[in-house]
Protein backbone atom coordinates (compact mmCIF):
# COMPACT_ATOMS: atom_id res chain seq x y z
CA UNK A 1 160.22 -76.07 178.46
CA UNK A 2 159.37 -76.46 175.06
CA UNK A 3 155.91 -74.48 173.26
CA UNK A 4 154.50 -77.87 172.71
CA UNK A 5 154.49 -78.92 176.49
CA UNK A 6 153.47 -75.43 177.85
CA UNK A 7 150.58 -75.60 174.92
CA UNK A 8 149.57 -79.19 175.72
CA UNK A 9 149.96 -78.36 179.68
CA UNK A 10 147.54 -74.84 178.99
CA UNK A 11 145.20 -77.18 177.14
CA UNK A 12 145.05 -79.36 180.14
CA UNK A 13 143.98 -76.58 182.08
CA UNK A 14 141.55 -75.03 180.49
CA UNK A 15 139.79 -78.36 179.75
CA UNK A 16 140.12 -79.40 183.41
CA UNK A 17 137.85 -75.74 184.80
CA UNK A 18 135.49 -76.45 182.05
CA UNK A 19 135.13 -79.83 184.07
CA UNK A 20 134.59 -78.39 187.11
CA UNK A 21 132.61 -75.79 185.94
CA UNK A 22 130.57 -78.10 183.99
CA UNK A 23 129.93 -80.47 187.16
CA UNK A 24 129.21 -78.28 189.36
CA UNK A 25 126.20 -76.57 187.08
CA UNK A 26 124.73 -80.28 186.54
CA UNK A 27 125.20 -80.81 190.56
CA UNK A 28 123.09 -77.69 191.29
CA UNK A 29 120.40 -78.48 188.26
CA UNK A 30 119.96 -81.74 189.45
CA UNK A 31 119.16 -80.51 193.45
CA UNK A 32 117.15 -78.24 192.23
CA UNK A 33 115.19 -80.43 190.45
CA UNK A 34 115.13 -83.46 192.95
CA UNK A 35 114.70 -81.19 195.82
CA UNK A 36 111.03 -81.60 197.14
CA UNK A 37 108.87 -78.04 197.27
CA UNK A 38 108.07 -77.69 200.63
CA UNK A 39 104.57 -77.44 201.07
CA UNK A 40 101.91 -75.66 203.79
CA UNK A 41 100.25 -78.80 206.29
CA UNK A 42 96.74 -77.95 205.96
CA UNK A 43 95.75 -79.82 208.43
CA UNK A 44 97.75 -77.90 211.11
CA UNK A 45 94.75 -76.30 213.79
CA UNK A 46 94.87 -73.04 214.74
CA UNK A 47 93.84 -71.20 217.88
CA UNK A 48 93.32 -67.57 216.15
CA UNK A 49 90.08 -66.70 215.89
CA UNK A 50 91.17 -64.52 213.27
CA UNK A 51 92.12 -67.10 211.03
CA UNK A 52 95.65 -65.21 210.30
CA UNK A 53 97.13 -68.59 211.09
CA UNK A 54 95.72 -70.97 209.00
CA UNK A 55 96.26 -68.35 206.19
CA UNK A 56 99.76 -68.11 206.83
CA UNK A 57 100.11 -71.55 206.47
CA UNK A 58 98.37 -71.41 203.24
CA UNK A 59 100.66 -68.29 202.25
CA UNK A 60 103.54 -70.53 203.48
CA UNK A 61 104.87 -71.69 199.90
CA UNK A 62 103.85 -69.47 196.99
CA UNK A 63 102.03 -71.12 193.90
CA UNK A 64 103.00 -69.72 190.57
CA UNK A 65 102.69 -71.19 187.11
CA UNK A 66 106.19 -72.48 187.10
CA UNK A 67 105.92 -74.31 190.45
CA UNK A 68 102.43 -75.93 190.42
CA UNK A 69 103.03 -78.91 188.51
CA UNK A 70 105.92 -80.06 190.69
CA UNK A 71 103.18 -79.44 194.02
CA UNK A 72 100.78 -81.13 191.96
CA UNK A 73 103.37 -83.83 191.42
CA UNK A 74 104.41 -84.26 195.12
CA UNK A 75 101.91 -84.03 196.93
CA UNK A 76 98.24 -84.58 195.42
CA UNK A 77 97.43 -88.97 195.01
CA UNK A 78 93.66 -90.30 195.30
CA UNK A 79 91.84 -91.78 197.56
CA UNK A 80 91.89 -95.98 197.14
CA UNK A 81 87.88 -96.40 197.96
CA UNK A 82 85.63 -93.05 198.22
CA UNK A 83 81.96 -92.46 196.95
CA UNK A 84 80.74 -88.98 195.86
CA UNK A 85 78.58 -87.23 193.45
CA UNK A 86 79.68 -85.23 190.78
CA UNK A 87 77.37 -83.12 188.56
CA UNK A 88 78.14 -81.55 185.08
CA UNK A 89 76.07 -79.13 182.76
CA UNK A 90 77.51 -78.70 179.35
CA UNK A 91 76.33 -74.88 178.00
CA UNK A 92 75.45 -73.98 174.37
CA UNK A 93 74.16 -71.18 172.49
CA UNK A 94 70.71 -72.37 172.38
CA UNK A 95 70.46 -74.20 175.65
CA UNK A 96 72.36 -76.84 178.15
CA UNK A 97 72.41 -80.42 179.54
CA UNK A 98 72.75 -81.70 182.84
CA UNK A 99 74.52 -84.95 183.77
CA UNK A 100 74.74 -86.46 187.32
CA UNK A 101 77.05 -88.57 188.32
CA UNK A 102 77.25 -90.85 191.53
CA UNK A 103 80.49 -92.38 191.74
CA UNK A 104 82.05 -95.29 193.72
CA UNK A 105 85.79 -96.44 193.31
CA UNK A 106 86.98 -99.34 195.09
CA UNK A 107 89.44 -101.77 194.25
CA UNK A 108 90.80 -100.35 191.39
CA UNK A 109 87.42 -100.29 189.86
CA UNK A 110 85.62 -97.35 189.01
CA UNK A 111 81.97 -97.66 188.68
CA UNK A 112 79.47 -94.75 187.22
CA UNK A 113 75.79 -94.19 187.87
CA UNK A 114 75.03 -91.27 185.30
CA UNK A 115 71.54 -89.84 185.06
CA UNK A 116 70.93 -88.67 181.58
CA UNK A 117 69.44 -85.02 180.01
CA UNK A 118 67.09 -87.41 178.74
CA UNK A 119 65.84 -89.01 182.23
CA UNK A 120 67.51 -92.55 181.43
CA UNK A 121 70.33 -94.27 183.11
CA UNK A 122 73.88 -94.93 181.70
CA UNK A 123 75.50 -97.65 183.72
CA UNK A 124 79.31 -97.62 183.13
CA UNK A 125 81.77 -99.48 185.28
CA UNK A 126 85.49 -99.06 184.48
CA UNK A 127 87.71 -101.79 185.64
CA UNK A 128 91.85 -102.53 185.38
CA UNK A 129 91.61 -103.19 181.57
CA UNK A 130 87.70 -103.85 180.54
CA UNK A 131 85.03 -101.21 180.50
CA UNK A 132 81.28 -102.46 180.60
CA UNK A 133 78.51 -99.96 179.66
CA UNK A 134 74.96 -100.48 179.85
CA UNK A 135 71.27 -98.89 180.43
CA UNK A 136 68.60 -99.28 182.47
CA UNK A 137 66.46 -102.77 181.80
CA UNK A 138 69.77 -104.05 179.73
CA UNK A 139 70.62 -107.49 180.92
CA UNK A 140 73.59 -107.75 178.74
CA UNK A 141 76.51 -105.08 179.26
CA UNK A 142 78.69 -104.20 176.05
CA UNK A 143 82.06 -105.08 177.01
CA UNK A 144 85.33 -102.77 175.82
CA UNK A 145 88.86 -103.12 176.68
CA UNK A 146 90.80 -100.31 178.37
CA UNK A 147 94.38 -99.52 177.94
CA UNK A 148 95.40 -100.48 181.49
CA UNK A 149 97.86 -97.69 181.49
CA UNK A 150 95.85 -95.16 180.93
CA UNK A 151 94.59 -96.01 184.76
CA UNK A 152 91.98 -93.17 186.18
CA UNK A 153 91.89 -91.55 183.32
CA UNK A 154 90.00 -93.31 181.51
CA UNK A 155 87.44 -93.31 184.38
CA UNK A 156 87.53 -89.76 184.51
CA UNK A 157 87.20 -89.70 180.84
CA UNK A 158 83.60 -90.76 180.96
CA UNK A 159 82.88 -88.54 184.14
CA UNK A 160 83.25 -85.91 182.07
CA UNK A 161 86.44 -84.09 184.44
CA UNK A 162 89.91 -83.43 184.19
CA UNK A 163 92.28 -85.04 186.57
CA UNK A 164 95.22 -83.59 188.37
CA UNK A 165 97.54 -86.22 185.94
CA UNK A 166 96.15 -83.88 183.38
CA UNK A 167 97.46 -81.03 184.83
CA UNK A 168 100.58 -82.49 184.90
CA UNK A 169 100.49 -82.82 181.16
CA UNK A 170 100.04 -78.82 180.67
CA UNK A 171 102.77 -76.66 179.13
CA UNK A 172 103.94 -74.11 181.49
CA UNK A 173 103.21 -71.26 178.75
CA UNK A 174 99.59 -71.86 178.65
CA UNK A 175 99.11 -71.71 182.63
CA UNK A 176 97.77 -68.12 183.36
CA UNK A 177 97.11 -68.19 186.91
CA UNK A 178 98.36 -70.93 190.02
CA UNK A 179 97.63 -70.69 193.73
CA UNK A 180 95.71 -71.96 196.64
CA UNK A 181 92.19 -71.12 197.11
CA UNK A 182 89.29 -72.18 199.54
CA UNK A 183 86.25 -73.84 196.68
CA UNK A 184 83.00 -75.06 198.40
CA UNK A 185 84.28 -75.15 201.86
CA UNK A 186 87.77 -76.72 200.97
CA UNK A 187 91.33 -75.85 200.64
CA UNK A 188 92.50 -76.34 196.84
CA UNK A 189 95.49 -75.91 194.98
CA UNK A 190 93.63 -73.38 191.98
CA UNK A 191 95.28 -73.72 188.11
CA UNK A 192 93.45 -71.53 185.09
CA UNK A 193 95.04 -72.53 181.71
CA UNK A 194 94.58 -71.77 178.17
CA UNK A 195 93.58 -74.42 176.06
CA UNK A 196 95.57 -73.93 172.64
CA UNK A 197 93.36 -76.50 170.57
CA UNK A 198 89.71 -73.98 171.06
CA UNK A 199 91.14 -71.27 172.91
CA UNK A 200 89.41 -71.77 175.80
CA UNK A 201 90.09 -70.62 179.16
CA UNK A 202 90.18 -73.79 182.21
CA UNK A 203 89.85 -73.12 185.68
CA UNK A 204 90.15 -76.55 187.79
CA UNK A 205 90.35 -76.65 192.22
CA UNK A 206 92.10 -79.71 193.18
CA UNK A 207 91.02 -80.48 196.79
CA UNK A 208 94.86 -80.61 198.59
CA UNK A 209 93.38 -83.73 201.42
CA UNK A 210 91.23 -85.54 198.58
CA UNK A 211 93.85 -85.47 195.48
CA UNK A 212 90.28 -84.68 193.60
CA UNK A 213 88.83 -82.31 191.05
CA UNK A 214 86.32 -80.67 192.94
CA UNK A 215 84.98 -78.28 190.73
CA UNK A 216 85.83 -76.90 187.13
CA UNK A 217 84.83 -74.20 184.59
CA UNK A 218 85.24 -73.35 181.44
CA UNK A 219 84.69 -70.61 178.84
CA UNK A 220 84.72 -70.47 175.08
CA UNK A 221 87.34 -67.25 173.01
CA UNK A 222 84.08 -64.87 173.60
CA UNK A 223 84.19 -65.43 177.65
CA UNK A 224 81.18 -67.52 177.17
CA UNK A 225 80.30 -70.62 179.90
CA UNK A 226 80.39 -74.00 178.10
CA UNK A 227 81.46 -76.67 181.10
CA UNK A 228 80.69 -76.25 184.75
CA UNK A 229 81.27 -79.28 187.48
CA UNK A 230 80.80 -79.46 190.80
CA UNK A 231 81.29 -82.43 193.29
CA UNK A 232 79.34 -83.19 196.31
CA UNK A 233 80.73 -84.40 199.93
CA UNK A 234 83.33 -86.91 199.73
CA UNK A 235 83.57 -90.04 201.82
CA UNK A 236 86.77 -91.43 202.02
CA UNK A 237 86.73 -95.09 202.71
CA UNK A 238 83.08 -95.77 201.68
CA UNK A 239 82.10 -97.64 198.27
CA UNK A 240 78.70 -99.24 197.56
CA UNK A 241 79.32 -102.83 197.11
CA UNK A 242 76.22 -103.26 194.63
CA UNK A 243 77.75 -100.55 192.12
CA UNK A 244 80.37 -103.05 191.60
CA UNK A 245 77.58 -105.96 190.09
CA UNK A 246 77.01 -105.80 186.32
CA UNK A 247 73.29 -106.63 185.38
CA UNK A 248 73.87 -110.62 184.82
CA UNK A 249 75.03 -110.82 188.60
CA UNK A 250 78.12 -110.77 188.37
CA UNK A 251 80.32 -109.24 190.98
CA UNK A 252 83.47 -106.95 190.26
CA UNK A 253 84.99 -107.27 193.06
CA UNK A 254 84.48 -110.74 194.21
């Protein structure tokens, strides 16, 4: 056999395990990504009255900061129609200011009643693609257009929160701490980040049944409060039809 056929035939060889090699790493990447993260049901009861059940099930799957974007991912989506209230104080050096929110979503529509530091009413209403805004006594609304694919976000935008899509969004390397937690009475999935744009430190609980923000902190480079929210009781299923009307009459979601 000559040199050039045993070369060409070791060639061959060498190039055809590099194949398989090569396939088989991409076949396990790609289960491991596409492979769902099984997660604790929540909702399972539990007959110990010591409670080591229904912590086991939360203890079930293990939250850490390279994991909770893909349970985030998976397994948290919102509620079509719910009303709640959510309030907010922003914190300051020389003092703070208190918004309060009462929220109705229905429809695709988002619609804000937001009592102001300054005892007036903001009216906003945030629909597919147009956002109306307006105060108390205004009979005209001013009328904006929103990016339609910016979807809740925008909504949550002028509620002041984060959203769970923001989460999302974080790089890995700023996540300090991941887990579940119980927050006001609820079982949460729990994410504290760094913010690298102020170098402030987020802490968000994401209700696991609601797919909600249901409270937040956060604290300036000197460990100072600057942002605390806190929602009220949810109900699923509920909207108030008249948050939907804009002053002239006219109904949203007619």
């Amino acid at each position: 056999m000559s040199v050039k056929r045993i070369l060409g035939i070791t060639v061959f060889g060498i190039l055809f395990i590099a194949a398989v090699i090569g396939v088989m790493l991409l076949t396990s990447y790609l289960r491991r990504d596409n492979d769902p993260i099984p997660l604790p049901d929540m909702q399972t009861p539990t007959s110990d009255p010591s409670g080591e059940a229904e912590q086991d099930a939360l203890n079930r799957v293990e939250i850490t900061r390279e994991t909770i974007q893909a349970v985030v991912a998976q397994t948290l989506s919102r509620p079509d129609t719910y009303s709640r209230d959510v309030a907010v104080e922003i914190f300051w050096e020389d003092g703070q200011a208190a918004y309060n929110f009462s929220v109705n979503v229905a429809g695709g529509v988002t619609s804000l009643r937001v009592a102001l530091p300054t005892g007036d009413e903001k009216r906003i209403i945030a629909a597919v693609d147009t956002l109306y805004i307006w105060y108390r006594g205004d009979r005209v609304p001013y009328i904006g257009i929103i990016d339609s694919a910016a979807g809740y976000r925008a909504a949550d935008e002028w509620q002041m929160l984060v959203t769970y899509e923001d989460i999302l969004d974080l790089d890995v390397n700023d996540i300090i701490e991941a887990g579940y937690i119980e927050f006001n009475g609820e079982d949460c999935i729990y994410v504290k980040y760094l913010s690298p744009l102020l170098g402030y430190t987020k802490e968000y609980y994401v209700s696991i049944e609601l797919g909600l923000v249901i409270g937040a902190e956060e604290y300036d480079e000197t460990g100072a409060l600057v942002y605390s929210m806190i929602a009220g009781e949810c109900a699923v299923g509920e909207a108030d039809p008249s948050a939907f009307v804009l002053p002239d009459g006219t109904e949203l979601l007619g």
